[in-house]
PDB file of N, CA and C in Angstrom:
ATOM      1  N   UNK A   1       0.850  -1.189   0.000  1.00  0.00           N
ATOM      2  CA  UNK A   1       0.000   0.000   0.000  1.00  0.00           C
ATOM      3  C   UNK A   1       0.889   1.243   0.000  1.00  0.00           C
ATOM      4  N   UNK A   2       0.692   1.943  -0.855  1.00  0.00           N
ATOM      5  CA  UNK A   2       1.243   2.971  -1.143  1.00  0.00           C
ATOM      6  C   UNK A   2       1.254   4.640   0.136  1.00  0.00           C
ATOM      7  N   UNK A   3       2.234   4.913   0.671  1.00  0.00           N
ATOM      8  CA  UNK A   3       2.372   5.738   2.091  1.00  0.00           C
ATOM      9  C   UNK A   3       0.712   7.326   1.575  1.00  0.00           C
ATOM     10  N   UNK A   4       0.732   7.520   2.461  1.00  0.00           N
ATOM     11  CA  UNK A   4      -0.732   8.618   1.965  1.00  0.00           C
ATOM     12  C   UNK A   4       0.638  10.123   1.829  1.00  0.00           C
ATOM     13  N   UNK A   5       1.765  10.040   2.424  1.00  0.00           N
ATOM     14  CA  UNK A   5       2.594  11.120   1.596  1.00  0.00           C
ATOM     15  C   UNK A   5       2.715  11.241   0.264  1.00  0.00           C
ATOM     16  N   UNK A   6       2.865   9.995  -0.672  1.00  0.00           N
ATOM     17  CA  UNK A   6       3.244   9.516  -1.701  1.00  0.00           C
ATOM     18  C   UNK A   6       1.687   9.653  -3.188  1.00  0.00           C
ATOM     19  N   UNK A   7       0.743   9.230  -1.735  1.00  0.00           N
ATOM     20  CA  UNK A   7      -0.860   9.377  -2.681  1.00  0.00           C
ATOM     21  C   UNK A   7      -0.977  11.259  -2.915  1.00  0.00           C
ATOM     22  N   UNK A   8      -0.319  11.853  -1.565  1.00  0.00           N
ATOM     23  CA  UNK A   8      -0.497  13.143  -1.805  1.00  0.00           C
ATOM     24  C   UNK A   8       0.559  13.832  -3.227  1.00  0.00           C
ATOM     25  N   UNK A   9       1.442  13.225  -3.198  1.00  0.00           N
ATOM     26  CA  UNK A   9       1.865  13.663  -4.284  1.00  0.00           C
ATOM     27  C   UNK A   9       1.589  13.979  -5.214  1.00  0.00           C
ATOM     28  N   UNK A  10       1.169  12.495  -5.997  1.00  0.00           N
ATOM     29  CA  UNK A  10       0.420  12.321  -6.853  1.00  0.00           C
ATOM     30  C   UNK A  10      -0.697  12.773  -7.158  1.00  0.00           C
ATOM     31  N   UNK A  11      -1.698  13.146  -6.455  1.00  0.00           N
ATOM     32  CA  UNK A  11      -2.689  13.828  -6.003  1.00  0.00           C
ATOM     33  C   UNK A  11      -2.560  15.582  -6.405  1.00  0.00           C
ATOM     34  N   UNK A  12      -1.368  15.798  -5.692  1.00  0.00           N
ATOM     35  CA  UNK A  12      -0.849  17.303  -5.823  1.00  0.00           C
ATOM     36  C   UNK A  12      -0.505  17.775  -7.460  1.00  0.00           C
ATOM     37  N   UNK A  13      -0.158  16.526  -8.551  1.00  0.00           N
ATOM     38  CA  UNK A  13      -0.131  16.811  -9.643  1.00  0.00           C
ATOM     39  C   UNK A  13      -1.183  16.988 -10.298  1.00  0.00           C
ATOM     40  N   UNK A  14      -2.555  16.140 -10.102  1.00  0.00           N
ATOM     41  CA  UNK A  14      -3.611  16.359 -10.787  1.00  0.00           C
ATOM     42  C   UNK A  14      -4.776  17.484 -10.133  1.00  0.00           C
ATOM     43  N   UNK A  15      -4.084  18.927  -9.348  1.00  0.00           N
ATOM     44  CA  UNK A  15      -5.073  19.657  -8.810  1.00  0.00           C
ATOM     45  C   UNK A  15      -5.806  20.083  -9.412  1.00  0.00           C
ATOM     46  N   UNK A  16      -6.504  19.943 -10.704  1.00  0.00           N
ATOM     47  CA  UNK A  16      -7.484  20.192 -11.507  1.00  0.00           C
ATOM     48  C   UNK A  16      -8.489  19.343 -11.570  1.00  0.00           C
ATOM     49  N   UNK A  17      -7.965  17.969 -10.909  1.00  0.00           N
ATOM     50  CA  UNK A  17      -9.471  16.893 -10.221  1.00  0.00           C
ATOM     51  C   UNK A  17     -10.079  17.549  -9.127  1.00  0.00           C
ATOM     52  N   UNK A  18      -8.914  17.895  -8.209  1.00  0.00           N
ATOM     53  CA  UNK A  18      -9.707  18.205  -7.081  1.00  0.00           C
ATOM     54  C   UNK A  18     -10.985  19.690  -7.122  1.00  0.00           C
ATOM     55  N   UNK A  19     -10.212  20.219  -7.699  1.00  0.00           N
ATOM     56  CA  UNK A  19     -11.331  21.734  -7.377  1.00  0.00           C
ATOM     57  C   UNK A  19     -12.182  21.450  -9.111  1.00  0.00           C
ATOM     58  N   UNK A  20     -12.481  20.888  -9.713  1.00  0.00           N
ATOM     59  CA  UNK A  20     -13.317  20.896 -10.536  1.00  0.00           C
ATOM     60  C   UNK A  20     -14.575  19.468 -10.403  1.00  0.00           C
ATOM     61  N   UNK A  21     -15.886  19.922 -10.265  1.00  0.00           N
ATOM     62  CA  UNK A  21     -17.030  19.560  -9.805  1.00  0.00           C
ATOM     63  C   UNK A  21     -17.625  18.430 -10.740  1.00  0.00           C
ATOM     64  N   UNK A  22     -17.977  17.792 -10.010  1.00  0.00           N
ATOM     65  CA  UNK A  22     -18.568  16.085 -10.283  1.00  0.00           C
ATOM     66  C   UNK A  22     -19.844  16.356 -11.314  1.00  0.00           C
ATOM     67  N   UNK A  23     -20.471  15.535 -11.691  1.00  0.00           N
ATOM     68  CA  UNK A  23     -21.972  15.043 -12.004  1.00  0.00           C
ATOM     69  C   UNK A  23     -22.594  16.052 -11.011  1.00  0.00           C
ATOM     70  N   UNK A  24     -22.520  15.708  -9.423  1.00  0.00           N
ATOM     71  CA  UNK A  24     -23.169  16.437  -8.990  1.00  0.00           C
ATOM     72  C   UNK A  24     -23.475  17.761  -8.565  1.00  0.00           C
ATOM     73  N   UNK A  25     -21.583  18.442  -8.802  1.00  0.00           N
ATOM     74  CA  UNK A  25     -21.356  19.826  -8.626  1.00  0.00           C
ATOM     75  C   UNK A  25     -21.007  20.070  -7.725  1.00  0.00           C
ATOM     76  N   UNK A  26     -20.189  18.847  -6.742  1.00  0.00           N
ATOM     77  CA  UNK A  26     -19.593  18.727  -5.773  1.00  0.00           C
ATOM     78  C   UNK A  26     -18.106  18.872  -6.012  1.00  0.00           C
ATOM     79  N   UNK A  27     -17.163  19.317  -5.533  1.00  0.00           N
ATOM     80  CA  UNK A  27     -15.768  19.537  -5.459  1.00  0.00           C
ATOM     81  C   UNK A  27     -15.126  17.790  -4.694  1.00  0.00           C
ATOM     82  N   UNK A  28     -13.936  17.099  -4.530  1.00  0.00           N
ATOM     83  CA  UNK A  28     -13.895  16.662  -3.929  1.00  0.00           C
ATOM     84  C   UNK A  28     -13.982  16.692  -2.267  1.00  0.00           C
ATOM     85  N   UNK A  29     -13.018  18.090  -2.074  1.00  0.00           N
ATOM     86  CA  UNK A  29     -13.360  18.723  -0.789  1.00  0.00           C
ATOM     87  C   UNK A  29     -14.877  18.665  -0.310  1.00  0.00           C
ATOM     88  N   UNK A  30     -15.826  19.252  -0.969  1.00  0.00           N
ATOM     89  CA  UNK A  30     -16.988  19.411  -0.918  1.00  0.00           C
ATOM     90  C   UNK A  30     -17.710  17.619  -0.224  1.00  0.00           C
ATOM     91  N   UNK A  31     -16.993  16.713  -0.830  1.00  0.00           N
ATOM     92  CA  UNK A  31     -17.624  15.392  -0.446  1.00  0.00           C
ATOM     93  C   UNK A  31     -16.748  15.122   0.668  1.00  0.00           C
ATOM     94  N   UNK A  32     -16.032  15.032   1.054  1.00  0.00           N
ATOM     95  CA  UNK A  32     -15.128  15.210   2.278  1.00  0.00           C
ATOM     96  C   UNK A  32     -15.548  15.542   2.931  1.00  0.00           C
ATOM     97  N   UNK A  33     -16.045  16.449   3.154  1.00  0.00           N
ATOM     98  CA  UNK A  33     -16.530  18.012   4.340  1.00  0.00           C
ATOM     99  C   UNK A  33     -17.979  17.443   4.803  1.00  0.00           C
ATOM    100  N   UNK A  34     -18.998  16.577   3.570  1.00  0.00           N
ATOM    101  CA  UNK A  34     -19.939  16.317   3.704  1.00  0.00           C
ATOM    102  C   UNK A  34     -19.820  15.345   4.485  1.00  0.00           C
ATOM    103  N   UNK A  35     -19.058  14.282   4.542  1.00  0.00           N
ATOM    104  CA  UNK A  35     -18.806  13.072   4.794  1.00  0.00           C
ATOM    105  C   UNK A  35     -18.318  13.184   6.225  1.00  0.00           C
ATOM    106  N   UNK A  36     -17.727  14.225   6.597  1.00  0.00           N
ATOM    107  CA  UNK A  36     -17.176  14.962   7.657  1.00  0.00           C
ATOM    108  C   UNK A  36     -15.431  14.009   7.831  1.00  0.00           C
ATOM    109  N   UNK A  37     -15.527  13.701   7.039  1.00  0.00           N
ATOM    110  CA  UNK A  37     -13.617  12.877   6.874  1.00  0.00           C
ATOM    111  C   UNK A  37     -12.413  14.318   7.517  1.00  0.00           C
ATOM    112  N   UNK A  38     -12.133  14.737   8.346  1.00  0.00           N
ATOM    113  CA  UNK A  38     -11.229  15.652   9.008  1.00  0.00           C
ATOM    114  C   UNK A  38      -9.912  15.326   8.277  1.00  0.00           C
ATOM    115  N   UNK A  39      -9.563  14.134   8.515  1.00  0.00           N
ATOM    116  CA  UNK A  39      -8.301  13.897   7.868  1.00  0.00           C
ATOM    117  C   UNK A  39      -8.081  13.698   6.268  1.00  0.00           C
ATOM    118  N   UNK A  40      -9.344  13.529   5.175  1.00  0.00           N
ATOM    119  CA  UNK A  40      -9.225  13.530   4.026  1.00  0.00           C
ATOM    120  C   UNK A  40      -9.560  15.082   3.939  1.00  0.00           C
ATOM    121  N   UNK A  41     -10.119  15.912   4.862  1.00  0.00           N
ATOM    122  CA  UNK A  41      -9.832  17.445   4.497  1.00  0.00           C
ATOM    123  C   UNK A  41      -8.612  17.697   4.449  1.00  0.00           C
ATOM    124  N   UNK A  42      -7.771  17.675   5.740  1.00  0.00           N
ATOM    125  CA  UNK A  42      -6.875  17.962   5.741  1.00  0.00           C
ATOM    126  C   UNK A  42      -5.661  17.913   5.066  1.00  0.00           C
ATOM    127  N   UNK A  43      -5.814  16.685   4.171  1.00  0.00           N
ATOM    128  CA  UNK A  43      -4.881  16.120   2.660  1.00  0.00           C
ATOM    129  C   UNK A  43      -4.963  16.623   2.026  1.00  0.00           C
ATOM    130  N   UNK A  44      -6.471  17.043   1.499  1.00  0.00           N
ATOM    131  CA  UNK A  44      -7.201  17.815   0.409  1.00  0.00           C
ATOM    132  C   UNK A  44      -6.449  19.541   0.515  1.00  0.00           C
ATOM    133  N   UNK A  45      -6.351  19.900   1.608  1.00  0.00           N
ATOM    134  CA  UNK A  45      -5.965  21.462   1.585  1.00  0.00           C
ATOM    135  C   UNK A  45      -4.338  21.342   1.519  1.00  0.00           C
ATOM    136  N   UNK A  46      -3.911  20.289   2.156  1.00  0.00           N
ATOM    137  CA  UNK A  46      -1.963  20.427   1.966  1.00  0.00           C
ATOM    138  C   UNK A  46      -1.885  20.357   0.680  1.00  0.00           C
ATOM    139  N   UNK A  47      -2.676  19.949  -0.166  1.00  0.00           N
ATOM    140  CA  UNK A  47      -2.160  19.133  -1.847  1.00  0.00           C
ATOM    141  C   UNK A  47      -3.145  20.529  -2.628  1.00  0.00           C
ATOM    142  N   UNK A  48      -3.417  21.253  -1.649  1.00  0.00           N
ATOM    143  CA  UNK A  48      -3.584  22.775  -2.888  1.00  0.00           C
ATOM    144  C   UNK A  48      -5.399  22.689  -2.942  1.00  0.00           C
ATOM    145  N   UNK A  49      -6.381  21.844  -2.978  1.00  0.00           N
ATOM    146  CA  UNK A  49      -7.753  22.248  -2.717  1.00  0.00           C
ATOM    147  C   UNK A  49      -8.151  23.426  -2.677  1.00  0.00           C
ATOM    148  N   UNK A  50      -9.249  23.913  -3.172  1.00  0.00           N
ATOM    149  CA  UNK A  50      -9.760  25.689  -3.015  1.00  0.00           C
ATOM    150  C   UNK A  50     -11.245  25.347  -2.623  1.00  0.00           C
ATOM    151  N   UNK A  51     -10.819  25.293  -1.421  1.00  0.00           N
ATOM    152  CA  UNK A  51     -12.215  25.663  -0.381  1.00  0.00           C
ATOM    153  C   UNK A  51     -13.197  26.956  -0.429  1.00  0.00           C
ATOM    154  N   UNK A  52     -12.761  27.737  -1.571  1.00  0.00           N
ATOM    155  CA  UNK A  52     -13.870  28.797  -2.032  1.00  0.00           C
ATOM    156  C   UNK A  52     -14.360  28.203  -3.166  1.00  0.00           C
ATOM    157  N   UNK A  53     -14.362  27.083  -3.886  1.00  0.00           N
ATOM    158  CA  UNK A  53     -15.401  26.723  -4.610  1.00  0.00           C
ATOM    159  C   UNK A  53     -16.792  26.633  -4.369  1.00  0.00           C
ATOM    160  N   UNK A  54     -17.372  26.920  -5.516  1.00  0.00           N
ATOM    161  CA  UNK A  54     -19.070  26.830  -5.334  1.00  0.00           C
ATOM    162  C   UNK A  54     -19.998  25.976  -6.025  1.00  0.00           C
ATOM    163  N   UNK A  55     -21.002  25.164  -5.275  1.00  0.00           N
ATOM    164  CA  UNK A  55     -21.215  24.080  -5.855  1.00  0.00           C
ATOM    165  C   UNK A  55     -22.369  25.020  -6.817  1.00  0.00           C
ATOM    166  N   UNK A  56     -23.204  24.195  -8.098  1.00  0.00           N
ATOM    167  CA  UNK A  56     -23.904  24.574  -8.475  1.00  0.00           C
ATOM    168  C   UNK A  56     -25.326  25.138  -7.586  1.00  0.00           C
ATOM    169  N   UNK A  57     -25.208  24.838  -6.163  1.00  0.00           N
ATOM    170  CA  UNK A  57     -26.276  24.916  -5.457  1.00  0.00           C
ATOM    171  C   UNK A  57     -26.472  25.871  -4.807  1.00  0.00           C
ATOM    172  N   UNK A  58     -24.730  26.616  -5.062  1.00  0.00           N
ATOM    173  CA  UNK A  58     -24.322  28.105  -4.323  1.00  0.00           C
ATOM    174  C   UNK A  58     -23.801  27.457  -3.045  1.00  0.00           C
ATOM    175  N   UNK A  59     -23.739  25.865  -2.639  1.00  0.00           N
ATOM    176  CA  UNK A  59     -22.792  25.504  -1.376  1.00  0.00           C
ATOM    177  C   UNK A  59     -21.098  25.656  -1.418  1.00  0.00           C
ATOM    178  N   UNK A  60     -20.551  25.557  -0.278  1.00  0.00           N
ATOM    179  CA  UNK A  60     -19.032  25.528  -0.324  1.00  0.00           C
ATOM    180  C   UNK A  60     -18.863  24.400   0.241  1.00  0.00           C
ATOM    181  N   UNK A  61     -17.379  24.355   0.839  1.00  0.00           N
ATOM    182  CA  UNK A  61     -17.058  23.378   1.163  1.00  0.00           C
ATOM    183  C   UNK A  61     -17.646  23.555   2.917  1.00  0.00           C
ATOM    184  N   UNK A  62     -17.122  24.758   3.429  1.00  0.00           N
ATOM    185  CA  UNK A  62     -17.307  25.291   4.603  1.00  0.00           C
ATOM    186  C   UNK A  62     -18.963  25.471   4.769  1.00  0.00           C
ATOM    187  N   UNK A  63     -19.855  25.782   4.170  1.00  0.00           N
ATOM    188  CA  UNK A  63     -21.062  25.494   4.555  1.00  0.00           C
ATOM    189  C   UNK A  63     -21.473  24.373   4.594  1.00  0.00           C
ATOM    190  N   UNK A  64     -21.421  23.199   3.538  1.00  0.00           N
ATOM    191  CA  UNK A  64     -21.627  21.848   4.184  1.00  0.00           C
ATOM    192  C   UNK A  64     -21.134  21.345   5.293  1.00  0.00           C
ATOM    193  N   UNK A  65     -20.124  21.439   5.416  1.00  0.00           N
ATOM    194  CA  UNK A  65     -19.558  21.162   6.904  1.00  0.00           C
ATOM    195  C   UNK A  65     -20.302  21.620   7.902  1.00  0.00           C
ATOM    196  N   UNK A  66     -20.575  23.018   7.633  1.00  0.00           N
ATOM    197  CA  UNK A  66     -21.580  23.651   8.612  1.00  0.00           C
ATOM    198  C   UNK A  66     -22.914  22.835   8.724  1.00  0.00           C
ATOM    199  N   UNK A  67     -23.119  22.830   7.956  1.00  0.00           N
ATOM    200  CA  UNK A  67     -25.085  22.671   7.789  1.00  0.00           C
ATOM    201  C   UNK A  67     -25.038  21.110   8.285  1.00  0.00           C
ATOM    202  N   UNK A  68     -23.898  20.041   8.221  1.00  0.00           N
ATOM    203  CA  UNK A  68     -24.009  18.975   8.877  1.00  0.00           C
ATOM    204  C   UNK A  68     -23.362  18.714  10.399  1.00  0.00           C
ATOM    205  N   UNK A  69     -22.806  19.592  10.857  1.00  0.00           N
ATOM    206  CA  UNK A  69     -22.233  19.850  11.996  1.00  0.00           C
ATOM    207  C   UNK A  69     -21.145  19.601  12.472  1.00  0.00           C
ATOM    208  N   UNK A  70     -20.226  19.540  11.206  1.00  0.00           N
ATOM    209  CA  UNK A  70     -18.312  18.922  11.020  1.00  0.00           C
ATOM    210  C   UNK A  70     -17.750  20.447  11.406  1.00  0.00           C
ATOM    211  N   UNK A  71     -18.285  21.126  12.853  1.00  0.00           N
ATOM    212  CA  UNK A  71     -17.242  22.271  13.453  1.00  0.00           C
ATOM    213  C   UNK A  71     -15.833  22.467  13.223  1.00  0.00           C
ATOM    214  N   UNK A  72     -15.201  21.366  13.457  1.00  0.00           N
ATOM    215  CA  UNK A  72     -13.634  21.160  13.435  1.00  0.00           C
ATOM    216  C   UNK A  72     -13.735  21.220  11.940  1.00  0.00           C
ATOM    217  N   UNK A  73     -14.282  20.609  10.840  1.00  0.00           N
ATOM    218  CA  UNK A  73     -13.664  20.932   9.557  1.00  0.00           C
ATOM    219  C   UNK A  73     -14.221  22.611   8.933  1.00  0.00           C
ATOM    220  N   UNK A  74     -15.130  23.176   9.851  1.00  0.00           N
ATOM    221  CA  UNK A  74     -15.552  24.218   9.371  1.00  0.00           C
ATOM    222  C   UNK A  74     -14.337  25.641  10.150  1.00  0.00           C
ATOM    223  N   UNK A  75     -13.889  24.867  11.368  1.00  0.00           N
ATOM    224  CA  UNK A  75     -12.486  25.617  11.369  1.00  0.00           C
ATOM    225  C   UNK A  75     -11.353  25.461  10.822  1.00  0.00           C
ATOM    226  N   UNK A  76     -11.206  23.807  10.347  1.00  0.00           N
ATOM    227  CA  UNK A  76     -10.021  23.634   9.358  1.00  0.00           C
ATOM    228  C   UNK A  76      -9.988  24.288   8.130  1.00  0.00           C
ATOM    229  N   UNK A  77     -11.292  24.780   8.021  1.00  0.00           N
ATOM    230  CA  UNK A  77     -11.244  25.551   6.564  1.00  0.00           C
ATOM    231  C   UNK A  77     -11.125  26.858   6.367  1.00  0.00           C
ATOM    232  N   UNK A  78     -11.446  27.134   7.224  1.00  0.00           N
ATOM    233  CA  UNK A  78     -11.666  29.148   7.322  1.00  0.00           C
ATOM    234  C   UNK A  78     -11.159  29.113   9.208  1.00  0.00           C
ATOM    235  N   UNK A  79     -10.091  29.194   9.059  1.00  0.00           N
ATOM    236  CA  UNK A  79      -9.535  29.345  10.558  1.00  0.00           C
ATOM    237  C   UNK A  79      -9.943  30.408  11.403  1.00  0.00           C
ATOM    238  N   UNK A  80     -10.630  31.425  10.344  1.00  0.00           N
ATOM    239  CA  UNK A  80     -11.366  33.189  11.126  1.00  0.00           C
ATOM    240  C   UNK A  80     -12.686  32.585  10.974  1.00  0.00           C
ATOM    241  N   UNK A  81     -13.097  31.654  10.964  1.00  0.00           N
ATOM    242  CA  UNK A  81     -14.474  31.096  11.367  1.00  0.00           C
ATOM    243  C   UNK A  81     -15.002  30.875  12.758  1.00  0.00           C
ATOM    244  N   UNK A  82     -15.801  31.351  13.237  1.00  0.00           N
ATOM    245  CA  UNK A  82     -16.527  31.708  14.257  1.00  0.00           C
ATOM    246  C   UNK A  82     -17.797  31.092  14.454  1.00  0.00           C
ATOM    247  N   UNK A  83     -18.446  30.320  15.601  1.00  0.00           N
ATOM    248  CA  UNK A  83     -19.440  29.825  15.751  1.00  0.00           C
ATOM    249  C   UNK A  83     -20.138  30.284  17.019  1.00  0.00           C
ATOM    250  N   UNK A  84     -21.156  30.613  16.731  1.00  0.00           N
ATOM    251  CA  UNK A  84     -21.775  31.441  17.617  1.00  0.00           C
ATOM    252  C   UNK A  84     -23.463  31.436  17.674  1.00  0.00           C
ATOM    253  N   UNK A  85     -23.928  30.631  18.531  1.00  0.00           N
ATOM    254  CA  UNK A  85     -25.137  29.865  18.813  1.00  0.00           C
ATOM    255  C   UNK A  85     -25.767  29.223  17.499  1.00  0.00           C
ATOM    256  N   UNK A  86     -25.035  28.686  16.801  1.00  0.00           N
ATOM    257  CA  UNK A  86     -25.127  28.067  16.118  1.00  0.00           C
ATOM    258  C   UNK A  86     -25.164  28.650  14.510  1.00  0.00           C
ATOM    259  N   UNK A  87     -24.496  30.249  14.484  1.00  0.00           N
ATOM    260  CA  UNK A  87     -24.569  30.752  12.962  1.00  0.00           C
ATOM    261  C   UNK A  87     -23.053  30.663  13.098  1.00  0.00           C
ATOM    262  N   UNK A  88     -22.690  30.974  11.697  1.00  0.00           N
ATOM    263  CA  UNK A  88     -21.251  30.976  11.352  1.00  0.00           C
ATOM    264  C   UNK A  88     -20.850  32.389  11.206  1.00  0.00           C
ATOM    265  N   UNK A  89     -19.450  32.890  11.729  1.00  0.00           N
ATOM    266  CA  UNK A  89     -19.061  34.581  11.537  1.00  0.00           C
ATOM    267  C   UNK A  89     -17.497  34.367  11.082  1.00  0.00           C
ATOM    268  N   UNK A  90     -17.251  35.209  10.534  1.00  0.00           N
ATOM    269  CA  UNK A  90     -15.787  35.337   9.419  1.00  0.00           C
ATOM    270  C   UNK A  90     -15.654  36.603  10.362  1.00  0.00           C
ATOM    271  N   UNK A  91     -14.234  36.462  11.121  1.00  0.00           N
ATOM    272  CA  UNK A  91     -13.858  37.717  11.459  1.00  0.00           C
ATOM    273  C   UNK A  91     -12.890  38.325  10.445  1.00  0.00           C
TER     274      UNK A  91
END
């Protein structure tokens, strides 16, 4: 099995998979975030990911996270993200 440094590599060459949107208009990040995977976020943003993508639905990556309740990936993504009785604030 191939080390997940080594998948990131590889990974890091094709960053035009990652930020360009599925069938469904999902980013990969975007299914990550949904899925609430912390540590496949966290791959996803070292290997270059753009967490300001927008799905066709007008979602991000950081609002799904939100709207399913993945806090920790909604601070892994926007670190000036703020939660506050339950809305989200960008300082």
């Amino acid at each position: 099995m191939p080390s997940p440094y080594r998948l990131l590599s590889v990974m890091a060459e094709s960053l035009i998979l990652f930020n360009s949107a599925r069938d469904n208009g999902y980013t990969v990040l975007m299914v990550a975030a949904a899925a609430g995977k912390a540590s496949v976020v966290k791959m996803l943003l070292a290997a270059g990911s753009d967490p300001s993508r927008v799905s066709w639905e007008g979602e991000t990556a950081i609002s799904i996270a939100h709207s399913y309740g993945f806090f920790d990936i909604v601070r892994m993504l926007s670190p000036s993200a703020r939660l506050c009785g339950g809305f989200l604030y960008f300082s």
